[in-house]
N, C-alpha and C. Protein backbone atom coordinates (compact mmCIF):
# COMPACT_ATOMS: atom_id res chain seq x y z
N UNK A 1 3.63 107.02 -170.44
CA UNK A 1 2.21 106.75 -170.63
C UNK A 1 1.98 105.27 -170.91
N UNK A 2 2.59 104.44 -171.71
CA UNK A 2 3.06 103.14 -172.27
C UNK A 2 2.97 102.08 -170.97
N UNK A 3 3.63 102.47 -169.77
CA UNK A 3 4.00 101.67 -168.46
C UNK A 3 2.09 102.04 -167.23
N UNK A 4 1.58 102.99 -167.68
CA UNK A 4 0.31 103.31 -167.13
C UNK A 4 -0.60 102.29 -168.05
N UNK A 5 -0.29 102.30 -169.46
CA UNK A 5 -1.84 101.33 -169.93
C UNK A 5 -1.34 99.49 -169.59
N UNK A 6 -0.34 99.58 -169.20
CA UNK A 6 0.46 98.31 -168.89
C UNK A 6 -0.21 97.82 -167.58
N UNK A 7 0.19 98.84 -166.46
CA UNK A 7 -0.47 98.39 -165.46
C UNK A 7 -1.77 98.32 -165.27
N UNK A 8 -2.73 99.22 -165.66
CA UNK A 8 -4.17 99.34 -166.07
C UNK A 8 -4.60 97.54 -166.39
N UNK A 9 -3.39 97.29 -167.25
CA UNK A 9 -4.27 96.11 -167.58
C UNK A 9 -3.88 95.06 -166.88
N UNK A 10 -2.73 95.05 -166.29
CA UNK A 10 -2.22 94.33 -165.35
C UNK A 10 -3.19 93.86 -164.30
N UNK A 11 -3.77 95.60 -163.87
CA UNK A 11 -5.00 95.38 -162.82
C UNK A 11 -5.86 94.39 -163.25
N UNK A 12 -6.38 94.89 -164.36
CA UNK A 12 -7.48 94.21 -165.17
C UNK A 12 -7.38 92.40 -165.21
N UNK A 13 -6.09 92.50 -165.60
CA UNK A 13 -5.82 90.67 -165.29
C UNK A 13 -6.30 89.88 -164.39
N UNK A 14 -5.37 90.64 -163.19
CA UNK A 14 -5.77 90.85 -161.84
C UNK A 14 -7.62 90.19 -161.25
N UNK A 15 -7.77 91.68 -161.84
CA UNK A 15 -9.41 90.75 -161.38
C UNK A 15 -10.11 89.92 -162.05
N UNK A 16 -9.63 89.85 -163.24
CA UNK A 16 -10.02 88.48 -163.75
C UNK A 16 -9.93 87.22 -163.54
N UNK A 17 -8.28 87.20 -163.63
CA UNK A 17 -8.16 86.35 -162.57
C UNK A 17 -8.78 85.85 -161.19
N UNK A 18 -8.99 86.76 -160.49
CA UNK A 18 -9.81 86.60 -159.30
C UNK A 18 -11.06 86.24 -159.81
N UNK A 19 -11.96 86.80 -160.46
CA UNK A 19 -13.68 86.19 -160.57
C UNK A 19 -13.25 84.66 -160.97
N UNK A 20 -12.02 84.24 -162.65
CA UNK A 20 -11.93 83.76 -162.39
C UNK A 20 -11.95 82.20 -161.48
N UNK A 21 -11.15 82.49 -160.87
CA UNK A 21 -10.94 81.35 -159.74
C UNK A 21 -11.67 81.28 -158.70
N UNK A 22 -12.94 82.62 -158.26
CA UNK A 22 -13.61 82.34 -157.51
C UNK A 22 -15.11 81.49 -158.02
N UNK A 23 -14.97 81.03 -159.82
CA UNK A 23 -16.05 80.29 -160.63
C UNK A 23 -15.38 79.26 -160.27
N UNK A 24 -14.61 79.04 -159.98
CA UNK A 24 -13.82 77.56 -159.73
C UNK A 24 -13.54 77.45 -161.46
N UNK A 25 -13.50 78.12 -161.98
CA UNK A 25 -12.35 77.61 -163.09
C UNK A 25 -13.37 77.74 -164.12
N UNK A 26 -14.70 77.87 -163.87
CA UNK A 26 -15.66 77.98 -165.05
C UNK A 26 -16.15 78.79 -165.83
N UNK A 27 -15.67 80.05 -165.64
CA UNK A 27 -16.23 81.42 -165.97
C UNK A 27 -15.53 81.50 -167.33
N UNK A 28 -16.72 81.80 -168.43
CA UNK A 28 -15.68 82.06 -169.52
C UNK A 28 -15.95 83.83 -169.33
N UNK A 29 -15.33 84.31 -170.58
CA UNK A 29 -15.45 86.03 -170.71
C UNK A 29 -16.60 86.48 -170.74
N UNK A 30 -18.01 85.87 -171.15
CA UNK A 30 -19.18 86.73 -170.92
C UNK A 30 -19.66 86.57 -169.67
N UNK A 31 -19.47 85.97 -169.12
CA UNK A 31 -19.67 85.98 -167.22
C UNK A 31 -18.86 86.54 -166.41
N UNK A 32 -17.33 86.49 -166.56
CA UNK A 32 -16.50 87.54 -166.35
C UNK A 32 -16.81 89.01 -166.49
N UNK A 33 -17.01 89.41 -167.40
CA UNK A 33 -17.19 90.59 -167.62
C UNK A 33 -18.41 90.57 -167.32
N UNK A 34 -19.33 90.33 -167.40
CA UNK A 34 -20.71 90.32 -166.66
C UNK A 34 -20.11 90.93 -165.32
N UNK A 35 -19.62 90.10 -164.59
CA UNK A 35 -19.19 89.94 -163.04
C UNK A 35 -18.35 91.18 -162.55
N UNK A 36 -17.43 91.79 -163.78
CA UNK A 36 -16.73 93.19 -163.41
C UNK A 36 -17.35 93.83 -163.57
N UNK A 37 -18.40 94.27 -164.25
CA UNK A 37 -19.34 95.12 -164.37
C UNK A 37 -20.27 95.46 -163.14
N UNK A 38 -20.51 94.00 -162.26
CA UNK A 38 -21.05 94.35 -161.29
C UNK A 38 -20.21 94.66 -160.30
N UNK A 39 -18.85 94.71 -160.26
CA UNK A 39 -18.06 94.89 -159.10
C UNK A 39 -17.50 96.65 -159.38
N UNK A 40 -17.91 97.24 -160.96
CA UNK A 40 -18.09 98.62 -161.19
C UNK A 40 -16.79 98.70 -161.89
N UNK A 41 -16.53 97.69 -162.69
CA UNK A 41 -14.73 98.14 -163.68
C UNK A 41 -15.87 97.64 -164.70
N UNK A 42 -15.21 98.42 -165.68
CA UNK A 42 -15.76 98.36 -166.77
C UNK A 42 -14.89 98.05 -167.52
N UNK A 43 -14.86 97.00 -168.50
CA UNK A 43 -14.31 95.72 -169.46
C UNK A 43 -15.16 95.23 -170.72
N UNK A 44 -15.05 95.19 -171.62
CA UNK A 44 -16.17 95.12 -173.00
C UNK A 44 -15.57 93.51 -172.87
N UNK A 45 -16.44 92.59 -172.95
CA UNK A 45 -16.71 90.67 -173.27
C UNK A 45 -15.10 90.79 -174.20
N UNK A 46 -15.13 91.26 -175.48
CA UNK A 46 -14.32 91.27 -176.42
C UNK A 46 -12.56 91.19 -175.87
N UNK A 47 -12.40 92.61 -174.87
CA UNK A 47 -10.97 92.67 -174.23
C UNK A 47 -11.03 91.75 -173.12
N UNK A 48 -11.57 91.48 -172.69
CA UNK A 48 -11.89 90.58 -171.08
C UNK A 48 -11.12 89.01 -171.96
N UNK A 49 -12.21 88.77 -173.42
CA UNK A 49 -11.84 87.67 -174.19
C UNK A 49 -10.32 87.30 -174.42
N UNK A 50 -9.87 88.62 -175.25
CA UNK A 50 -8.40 88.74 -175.63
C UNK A 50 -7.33 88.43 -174.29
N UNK A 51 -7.72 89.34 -173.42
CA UNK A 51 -6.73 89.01 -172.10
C UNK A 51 -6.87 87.64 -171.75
N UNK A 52 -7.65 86.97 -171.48
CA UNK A 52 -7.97 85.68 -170.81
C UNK A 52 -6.68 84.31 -172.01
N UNK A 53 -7.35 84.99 -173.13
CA UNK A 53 -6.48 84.01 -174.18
C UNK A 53 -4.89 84.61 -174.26
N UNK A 54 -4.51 86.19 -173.80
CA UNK A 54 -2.88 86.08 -173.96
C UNK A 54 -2.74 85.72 -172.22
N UNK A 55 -3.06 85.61 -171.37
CA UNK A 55 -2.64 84.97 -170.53
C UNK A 55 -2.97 84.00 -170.32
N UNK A 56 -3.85 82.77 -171.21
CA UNK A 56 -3.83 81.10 -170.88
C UNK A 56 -4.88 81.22 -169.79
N UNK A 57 -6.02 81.73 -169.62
CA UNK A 57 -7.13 81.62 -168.49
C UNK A 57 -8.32 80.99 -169.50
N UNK A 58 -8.73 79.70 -169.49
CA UNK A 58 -9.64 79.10 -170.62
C UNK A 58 -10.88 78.67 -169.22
N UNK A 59 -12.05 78.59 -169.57
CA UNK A 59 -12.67 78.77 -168.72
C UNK A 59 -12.65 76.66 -169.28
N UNK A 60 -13.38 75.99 -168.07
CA UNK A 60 -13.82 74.48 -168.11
C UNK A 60 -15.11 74.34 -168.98
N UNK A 61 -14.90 73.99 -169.74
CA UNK A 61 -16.00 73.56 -171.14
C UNK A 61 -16.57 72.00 -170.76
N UNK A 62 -17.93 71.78 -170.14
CA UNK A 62 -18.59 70.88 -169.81
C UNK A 62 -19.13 70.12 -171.22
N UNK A 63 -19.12 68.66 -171.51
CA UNK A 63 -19.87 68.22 -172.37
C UNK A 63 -21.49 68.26 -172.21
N UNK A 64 -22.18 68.20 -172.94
CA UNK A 64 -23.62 68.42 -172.30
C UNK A 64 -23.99 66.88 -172.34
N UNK A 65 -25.10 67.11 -171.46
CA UNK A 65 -25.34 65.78 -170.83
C UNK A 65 -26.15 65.21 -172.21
N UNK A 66 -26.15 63.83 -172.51
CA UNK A 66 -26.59 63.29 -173.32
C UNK A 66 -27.42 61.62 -173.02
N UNK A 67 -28.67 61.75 -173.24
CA UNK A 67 -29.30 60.52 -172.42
C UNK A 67 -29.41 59.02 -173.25
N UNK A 68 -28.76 58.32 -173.23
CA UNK A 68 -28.54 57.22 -173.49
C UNK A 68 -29.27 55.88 -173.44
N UNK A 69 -29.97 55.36 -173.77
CA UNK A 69 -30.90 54.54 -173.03
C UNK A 69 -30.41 52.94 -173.31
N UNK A 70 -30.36 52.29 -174.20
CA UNK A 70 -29.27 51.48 -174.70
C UNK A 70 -28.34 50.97 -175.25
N UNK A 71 -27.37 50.79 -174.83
CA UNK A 71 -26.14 49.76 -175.02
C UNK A 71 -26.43 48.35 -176.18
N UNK A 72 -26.76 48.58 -177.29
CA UNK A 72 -26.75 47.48 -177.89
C UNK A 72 -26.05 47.00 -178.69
N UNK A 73 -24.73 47.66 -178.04
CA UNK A 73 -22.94 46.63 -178.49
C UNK A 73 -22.66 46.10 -177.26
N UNK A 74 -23.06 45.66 -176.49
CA UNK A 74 -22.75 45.45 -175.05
C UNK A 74 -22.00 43.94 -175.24
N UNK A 75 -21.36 43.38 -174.44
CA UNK A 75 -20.71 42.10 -173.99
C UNK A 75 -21.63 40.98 -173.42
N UNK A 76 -22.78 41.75 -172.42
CA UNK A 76 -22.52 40.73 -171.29
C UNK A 76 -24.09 39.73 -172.13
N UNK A 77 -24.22 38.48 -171.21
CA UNK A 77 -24.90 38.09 -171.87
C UNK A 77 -26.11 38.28 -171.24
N UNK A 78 -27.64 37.94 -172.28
CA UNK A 78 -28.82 38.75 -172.27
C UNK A 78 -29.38 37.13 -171.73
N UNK A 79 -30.35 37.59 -170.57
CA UNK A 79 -30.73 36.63 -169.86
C UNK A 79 -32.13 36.19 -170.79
N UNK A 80 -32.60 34.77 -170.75
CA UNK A 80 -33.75 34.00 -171.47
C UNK A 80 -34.98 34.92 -171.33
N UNK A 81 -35.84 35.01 -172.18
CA UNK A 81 -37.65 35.45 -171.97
C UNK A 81 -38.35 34.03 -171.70
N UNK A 82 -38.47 34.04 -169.92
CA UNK A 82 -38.77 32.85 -170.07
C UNK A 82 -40.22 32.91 -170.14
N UNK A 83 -40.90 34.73 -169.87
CA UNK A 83 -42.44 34.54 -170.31
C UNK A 83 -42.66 34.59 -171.61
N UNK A 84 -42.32 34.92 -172.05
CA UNK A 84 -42.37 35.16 -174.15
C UNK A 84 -43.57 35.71 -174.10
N UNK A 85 -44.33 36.55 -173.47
CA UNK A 85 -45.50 37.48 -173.93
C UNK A 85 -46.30 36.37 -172.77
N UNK A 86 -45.86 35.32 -172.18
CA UNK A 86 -47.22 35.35 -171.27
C UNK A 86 -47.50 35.71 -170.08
N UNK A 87 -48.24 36.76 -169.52
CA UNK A 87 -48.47 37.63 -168.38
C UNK A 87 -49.43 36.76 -167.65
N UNK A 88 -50.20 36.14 -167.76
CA UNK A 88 -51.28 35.23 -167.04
C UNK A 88 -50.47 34.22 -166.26
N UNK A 89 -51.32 34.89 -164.72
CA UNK A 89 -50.69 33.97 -164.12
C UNK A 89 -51.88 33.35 -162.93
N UNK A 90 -51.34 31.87 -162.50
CA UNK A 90 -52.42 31.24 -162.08
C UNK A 90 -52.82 31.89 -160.11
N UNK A 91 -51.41 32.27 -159.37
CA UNK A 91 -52.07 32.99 -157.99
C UNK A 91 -50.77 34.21 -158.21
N UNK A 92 -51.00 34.54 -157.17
CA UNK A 92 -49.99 36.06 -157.14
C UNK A 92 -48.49 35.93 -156.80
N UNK A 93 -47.65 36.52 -157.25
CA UNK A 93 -46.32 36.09 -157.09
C UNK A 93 -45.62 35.38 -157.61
N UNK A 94 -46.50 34.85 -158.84
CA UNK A 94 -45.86 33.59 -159.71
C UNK A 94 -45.06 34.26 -160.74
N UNK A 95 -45.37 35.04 -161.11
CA UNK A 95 -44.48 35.84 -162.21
C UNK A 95 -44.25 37.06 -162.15
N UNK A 96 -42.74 37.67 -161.94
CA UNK A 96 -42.29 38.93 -161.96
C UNK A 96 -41.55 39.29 -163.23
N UNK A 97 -42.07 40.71 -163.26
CA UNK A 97 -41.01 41.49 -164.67
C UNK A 97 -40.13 42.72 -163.74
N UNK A 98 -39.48 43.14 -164.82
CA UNK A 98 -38.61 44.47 -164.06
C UNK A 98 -38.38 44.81 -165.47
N UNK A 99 -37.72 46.63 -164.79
CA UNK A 99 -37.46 47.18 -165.87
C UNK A 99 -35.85 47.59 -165.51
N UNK A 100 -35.09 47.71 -166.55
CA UNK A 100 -33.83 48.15 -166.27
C UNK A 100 -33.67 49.56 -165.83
N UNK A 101 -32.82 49.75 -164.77
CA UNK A 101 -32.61 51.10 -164.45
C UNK A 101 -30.91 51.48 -164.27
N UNK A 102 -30.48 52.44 -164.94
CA UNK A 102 -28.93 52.64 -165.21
C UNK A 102 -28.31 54.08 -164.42
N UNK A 103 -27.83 53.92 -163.93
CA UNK A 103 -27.31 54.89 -163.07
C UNK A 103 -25.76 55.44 -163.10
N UNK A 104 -25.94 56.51 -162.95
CA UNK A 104 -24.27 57.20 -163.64
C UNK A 104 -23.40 57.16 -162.46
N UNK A 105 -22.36 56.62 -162.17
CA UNK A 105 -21.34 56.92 -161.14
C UNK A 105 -19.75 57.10 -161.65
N UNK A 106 -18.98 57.40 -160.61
CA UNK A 106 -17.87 57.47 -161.03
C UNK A 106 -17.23 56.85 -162.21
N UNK A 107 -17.63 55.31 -161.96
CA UNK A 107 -17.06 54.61 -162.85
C UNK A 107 -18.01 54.41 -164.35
N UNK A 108 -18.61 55.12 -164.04
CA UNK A 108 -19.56 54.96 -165.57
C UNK A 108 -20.81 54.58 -165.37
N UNK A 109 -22.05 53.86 -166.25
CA UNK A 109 -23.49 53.95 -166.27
C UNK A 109 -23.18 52.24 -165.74
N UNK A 110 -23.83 52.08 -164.72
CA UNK A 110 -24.39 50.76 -164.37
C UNK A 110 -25.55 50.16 -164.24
């Protein structure tokens, strides 16, 4: 009887494994078992949990995104105000402002 609840769970691995790796690596146990439930095996979050941790299946834990707006330990150097508050200007095109815009890429926020 011992070698039947063995394989039972063996199975059970089994498709865990599979949902698993078909999250690409992201599925923790309440989506897992969510997911066997819809495929009609029935698995409680709790044992789905336990199996995943005695066989080393950890789902990818994302940091959450966090919005940053300035850098004010930065290095580089900070260019002159050469308007110092004056916006008046005598024809069009004489004076431009901008605003900084930072963008996330591979290599970090630029």
């Amino acid at each position: 009887m011992h070698d039947v609840v063995n394989e039972k769970e063996q199975e059970l691995v089994e498709q865990i494994k599979e949902v698993y790796e078909q999250s690409k690596c992201r599925y923790g146990s309440p989506r897992i078992s969510f997911e066997l439930e819809e495929r009609g095996i029935r698995a409680s979050r709790p044992r789905v949990a336990r199996l995943m941790q005695n066989h080393h299946i950890q789902s990818i834990i994302r940091k959450k995104y966090r919005v940053r707006t300035t850098d004010s330990s930065h290095t580089y150097t900070i260019a002159d105000n050469h308007l110092a508050g004056d916006f008046q200007a005598v024809r069009p095109a004489e004076k431009w402002v901008s605003d900084l815009t930072y963008i996330r890429t591979g290599e970090g926020w630029l």
